[in-house]
C-alpha atoms as a PDB file:
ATOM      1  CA  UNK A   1       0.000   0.000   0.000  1.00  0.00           C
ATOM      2  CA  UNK A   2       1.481   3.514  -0.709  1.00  0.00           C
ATOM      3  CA  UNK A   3       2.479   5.468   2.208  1.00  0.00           C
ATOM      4  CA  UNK A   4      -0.087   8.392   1.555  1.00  0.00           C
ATOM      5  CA  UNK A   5      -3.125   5.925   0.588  1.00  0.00           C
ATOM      6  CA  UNK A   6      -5.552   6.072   3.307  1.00  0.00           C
ATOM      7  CA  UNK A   7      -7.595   3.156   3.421  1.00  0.00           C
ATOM      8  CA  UNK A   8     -11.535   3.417   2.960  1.00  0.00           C
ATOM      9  CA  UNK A   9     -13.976   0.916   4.752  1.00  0.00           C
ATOM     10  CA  UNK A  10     -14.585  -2.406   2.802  1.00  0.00           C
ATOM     11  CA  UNK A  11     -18.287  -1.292   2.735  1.00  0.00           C
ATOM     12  CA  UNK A  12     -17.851   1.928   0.911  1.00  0.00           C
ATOM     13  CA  UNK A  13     -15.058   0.014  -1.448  1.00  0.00           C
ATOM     14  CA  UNK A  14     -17.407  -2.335  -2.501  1.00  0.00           C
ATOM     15  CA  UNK A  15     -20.378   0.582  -3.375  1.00  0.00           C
ATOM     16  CA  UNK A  16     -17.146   2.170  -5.450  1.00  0.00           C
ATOM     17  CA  UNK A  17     -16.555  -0.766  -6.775  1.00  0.00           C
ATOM     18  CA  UNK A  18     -20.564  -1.609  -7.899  1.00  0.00           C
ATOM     19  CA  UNK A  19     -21.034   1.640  -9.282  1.00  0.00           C
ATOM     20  CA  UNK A  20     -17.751   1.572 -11.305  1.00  0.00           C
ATOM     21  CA  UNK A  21     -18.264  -2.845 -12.738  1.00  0.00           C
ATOM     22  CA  UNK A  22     -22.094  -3.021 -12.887  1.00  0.00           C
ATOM     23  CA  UNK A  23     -22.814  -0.903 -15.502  1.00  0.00           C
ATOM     24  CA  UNK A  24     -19.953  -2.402 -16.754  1.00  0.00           C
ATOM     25  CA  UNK A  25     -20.655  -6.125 -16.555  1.00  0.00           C
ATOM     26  CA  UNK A  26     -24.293  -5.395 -17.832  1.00  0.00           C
ATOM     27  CA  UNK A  27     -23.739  -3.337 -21.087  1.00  0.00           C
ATOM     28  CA  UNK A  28     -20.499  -6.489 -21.512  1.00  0.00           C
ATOM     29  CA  UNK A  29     -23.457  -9.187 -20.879  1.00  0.00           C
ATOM     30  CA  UNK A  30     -26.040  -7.240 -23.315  1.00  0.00           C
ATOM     31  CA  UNK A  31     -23.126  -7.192 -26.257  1.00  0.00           C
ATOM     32  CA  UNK A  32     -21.527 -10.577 -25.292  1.00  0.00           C
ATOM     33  CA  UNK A  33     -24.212 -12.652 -23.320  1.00  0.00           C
ATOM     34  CA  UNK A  34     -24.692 -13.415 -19.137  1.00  0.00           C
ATOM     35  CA  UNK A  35     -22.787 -16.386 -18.830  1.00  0.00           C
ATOM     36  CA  UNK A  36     -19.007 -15.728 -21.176  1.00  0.00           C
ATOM     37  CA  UNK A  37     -18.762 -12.585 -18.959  1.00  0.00           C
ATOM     38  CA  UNK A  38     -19.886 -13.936 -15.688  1.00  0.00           C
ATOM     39  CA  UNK A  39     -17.415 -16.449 -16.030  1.00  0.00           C
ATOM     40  CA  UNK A  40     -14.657 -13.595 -16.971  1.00  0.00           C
ATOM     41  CA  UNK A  41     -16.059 -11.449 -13.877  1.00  0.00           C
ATOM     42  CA  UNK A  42     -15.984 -14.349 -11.555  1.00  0.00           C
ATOM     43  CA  UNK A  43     -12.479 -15.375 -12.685  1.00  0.00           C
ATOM     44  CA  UNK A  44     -10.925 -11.981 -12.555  1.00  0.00           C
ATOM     45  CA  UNK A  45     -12.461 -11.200  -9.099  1.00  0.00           C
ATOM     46  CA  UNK A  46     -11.033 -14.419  -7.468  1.00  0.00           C
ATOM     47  CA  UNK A  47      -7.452 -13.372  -9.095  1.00  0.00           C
ATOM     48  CA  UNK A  48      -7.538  -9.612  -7.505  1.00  0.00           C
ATOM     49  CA  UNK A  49      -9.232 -11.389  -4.295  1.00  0.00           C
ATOM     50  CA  UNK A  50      -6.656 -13.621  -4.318  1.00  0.00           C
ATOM     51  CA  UNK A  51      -3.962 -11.227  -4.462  1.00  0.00           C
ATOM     52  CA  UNK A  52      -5.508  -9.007  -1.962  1.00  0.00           C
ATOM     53  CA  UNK A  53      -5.514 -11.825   0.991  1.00  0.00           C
ATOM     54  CA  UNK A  54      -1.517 -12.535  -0.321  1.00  0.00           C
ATOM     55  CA  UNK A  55      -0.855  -8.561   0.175  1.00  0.00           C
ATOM     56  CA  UNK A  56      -2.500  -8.899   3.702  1.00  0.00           C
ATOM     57  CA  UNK A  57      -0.916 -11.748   4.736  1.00  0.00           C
ATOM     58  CA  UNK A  58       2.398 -10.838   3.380  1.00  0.00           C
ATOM     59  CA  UNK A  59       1.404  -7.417   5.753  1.00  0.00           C
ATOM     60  CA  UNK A  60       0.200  -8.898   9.303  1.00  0.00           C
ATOM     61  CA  UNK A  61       1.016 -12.586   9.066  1.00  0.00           C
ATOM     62  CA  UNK A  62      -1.459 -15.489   7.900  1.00  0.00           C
ATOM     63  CA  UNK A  63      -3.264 -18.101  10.447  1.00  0.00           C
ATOM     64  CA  UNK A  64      -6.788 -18.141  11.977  1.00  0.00           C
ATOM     65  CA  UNK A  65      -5.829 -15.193  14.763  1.00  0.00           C
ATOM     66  CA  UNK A  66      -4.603 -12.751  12.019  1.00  0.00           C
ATOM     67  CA  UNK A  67      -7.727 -13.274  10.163  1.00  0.00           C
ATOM     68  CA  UNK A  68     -10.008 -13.019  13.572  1.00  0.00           C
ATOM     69  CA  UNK A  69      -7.594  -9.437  13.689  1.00  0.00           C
ATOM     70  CA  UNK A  70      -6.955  -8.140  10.401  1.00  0.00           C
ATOM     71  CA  UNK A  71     -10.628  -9.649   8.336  1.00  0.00           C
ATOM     72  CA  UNK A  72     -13.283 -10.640  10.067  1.00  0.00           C
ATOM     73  CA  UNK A  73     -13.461  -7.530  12.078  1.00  0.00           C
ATOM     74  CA  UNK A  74     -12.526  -5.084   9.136  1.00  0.00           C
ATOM     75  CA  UNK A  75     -16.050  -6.492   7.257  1.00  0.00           C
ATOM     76  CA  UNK A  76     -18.462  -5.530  10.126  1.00  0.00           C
ATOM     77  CA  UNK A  77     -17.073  -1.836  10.183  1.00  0.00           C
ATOM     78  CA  UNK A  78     -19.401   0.791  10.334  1.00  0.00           C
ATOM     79  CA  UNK A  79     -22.609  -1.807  11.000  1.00  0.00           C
ATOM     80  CA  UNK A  80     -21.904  -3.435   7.676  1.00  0.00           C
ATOM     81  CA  UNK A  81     -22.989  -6.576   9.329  1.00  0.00           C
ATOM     82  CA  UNK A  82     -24.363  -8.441  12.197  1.00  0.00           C
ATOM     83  CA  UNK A  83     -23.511 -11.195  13.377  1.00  0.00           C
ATOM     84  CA  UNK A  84     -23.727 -14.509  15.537  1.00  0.00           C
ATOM     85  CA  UNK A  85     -20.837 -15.744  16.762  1.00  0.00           C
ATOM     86  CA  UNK A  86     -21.300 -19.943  17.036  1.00  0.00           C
ATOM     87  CA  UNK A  87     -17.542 -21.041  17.587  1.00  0.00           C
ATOM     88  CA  UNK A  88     -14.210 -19.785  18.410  1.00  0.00           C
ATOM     89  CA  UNK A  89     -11.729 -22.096  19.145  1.00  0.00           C
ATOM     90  CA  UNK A  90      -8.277 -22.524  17.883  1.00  0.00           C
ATOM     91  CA  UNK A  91      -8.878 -24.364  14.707  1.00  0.00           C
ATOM     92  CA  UNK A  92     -12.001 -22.771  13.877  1.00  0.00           C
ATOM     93  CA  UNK A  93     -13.926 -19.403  13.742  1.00  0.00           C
ATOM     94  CA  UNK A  94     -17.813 -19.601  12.914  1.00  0.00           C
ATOM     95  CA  UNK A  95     -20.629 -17.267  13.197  1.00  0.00           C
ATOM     96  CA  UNK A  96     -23.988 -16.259  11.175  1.00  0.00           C
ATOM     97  CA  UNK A  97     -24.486 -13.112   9.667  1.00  0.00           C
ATOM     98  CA  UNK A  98     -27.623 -11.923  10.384  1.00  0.00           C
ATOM     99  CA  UNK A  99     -27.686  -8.592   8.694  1.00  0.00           C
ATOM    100  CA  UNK A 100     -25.900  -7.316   5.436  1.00  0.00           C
ATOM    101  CA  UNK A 101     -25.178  -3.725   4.455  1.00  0.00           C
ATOM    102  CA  UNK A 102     -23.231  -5.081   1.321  1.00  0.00           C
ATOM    103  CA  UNK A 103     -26.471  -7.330   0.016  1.00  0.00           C
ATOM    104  CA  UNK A 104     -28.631  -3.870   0.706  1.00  0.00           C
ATOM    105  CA  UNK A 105     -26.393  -1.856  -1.306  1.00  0.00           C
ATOM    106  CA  UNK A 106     -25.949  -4.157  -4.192  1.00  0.00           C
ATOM    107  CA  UNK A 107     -29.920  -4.213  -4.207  1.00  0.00           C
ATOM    108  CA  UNK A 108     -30.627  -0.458  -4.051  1.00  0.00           C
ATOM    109  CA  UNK A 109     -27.724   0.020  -6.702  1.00  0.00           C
ATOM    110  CA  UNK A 110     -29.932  -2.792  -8.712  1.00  0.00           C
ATOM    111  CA  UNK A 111     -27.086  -5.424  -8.699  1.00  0.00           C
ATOM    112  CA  UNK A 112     -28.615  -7.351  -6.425  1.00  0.00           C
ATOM    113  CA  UNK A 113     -28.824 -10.293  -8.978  1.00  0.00           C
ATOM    114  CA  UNK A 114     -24.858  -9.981  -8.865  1.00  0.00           C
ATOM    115  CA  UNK A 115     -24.394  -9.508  -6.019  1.00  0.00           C
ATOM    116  CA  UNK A 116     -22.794 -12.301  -5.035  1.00  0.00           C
ATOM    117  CA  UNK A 117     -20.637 -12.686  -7.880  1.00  0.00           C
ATOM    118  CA  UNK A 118     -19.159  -9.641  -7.249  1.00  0.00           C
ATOM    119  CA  UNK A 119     -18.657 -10.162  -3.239  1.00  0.00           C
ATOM    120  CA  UNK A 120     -19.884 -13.550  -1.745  1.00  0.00           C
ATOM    121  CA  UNK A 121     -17.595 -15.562  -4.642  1.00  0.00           C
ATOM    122  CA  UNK A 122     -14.863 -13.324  -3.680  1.00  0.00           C
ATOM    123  CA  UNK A 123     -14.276 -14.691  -0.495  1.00  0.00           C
ATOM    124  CA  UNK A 124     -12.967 -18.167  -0.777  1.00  0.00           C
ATOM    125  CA  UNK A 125     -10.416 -16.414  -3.192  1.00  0.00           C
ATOM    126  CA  UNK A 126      -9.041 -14.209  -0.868  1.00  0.00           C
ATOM    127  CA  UNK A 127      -8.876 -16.789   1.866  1.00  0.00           C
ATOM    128  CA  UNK A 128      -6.648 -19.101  -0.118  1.00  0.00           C
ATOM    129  CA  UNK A 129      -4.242 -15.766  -0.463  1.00  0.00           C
ATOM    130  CA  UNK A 130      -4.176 -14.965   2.814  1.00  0.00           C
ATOM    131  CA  UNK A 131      -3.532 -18.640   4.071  1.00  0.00           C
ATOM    132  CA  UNK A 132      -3.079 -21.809   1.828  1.00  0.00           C
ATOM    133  CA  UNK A 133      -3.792 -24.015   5.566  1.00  0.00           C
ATOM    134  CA  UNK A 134      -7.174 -21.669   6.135  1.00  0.00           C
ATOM    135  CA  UNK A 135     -10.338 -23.016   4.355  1.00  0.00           C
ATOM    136  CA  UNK A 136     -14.086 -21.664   4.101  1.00  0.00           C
ATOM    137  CA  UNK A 137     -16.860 -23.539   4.197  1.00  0.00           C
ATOM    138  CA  UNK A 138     -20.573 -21.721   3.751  1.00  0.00           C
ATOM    139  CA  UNK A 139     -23.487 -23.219   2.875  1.00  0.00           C
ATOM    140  CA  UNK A 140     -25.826 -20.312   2.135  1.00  0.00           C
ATOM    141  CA  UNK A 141     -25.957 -16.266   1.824  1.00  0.00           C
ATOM    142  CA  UNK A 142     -28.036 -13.738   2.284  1.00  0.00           C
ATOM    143  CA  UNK A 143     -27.663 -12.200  -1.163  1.00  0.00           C
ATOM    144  CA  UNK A 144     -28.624 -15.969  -2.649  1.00  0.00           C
ATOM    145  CA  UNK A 145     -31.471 -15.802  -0.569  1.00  0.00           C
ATOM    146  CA  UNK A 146     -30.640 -17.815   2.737  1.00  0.00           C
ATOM    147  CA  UNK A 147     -32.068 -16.798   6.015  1.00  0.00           C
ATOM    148  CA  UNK A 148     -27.717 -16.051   7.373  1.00  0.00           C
ATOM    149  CA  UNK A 149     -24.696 -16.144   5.818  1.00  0.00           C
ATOM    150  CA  UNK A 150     -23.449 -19.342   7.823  1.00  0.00           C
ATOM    151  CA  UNK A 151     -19.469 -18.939   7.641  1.00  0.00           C
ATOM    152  CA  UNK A 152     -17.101 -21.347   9.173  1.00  0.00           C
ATOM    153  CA  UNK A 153     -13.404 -20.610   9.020  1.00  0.00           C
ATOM    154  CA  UNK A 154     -10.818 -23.643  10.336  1.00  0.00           C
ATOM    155  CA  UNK A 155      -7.908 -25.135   9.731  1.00  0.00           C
ATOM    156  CA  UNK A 156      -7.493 -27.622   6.715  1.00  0.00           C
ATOM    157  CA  UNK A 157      -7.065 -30.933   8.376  1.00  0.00           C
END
């Protein structure tokens, strides 16, 4: 990160960043069809998400207790979400996420239908940056419709 950059909430990032690709991705969709550049979104999303949990890690160190510190609690800034917490232990980090600032935004913007492609998708991606021995496993989202966003970060046995 540059030494004058001063870092915005993920939140506000993500509106930037829906304002900026979804007018984008739909006029590419309309001229090239839904599912060629859904595919090229998804993929090129996962690489930048990718890159950003390598930066981070690279930054404050990788393991479950650096992404307790330096992720989970950077995405609930500014009420972006609410959340259950169901376990912390050592190996694993799990809560529900009740509420979702990001799925409201992506719905008043009108990109609620891609929503998840261009956040929930994301995540997995980034995790793998950040720490190759970290894995995700989530069953449902809020944007897809689910009643929580069930996520359940542990150590790959």
């Amino acid at each position: 990160m540059r030494e004058n950059f001063k870092e915005i909430p993920l939140l506000q990032q993500r509106e930037i960043e829906a304002k900026v690709m979804g007018p984008l991705i739909r006029a590419f969709c309309r001229e090239f069809g839904e599912e060629r550049i859904y595919e090229i979104v998804r993929r090129t999303l996962k690489e930048v998400s990718r890159e950003a949990g390598r930066e981070l890690s690279e930054r404050c160190g990788g393991g479950l207790d650096s992404l307790r510190k330096n992720c989970i609690s950077r995405w609930g800034e500014g009420g972006a979400q609410k959340s259950t917490p169901k376990e912390d232990s050592e190996d694993c980090c799990s809560f529900d996420v009740t509420y979702c600032a990001f799925a409201e935004i992506y719905r008043e913007l009108g990109y609620g239908d891609i929503g998840t492609i261009i956040s929930c998708e994301r995540d997995e991606a980034f995790l793998n940056g950040f720490d190759e021995n970290l894995e995700l496993v989530r069953s449902k989202t809020l944007m897809e419709g689910g009643d929580c966003c069930d996520f359940c970060y542990r150590k790959k046995k």
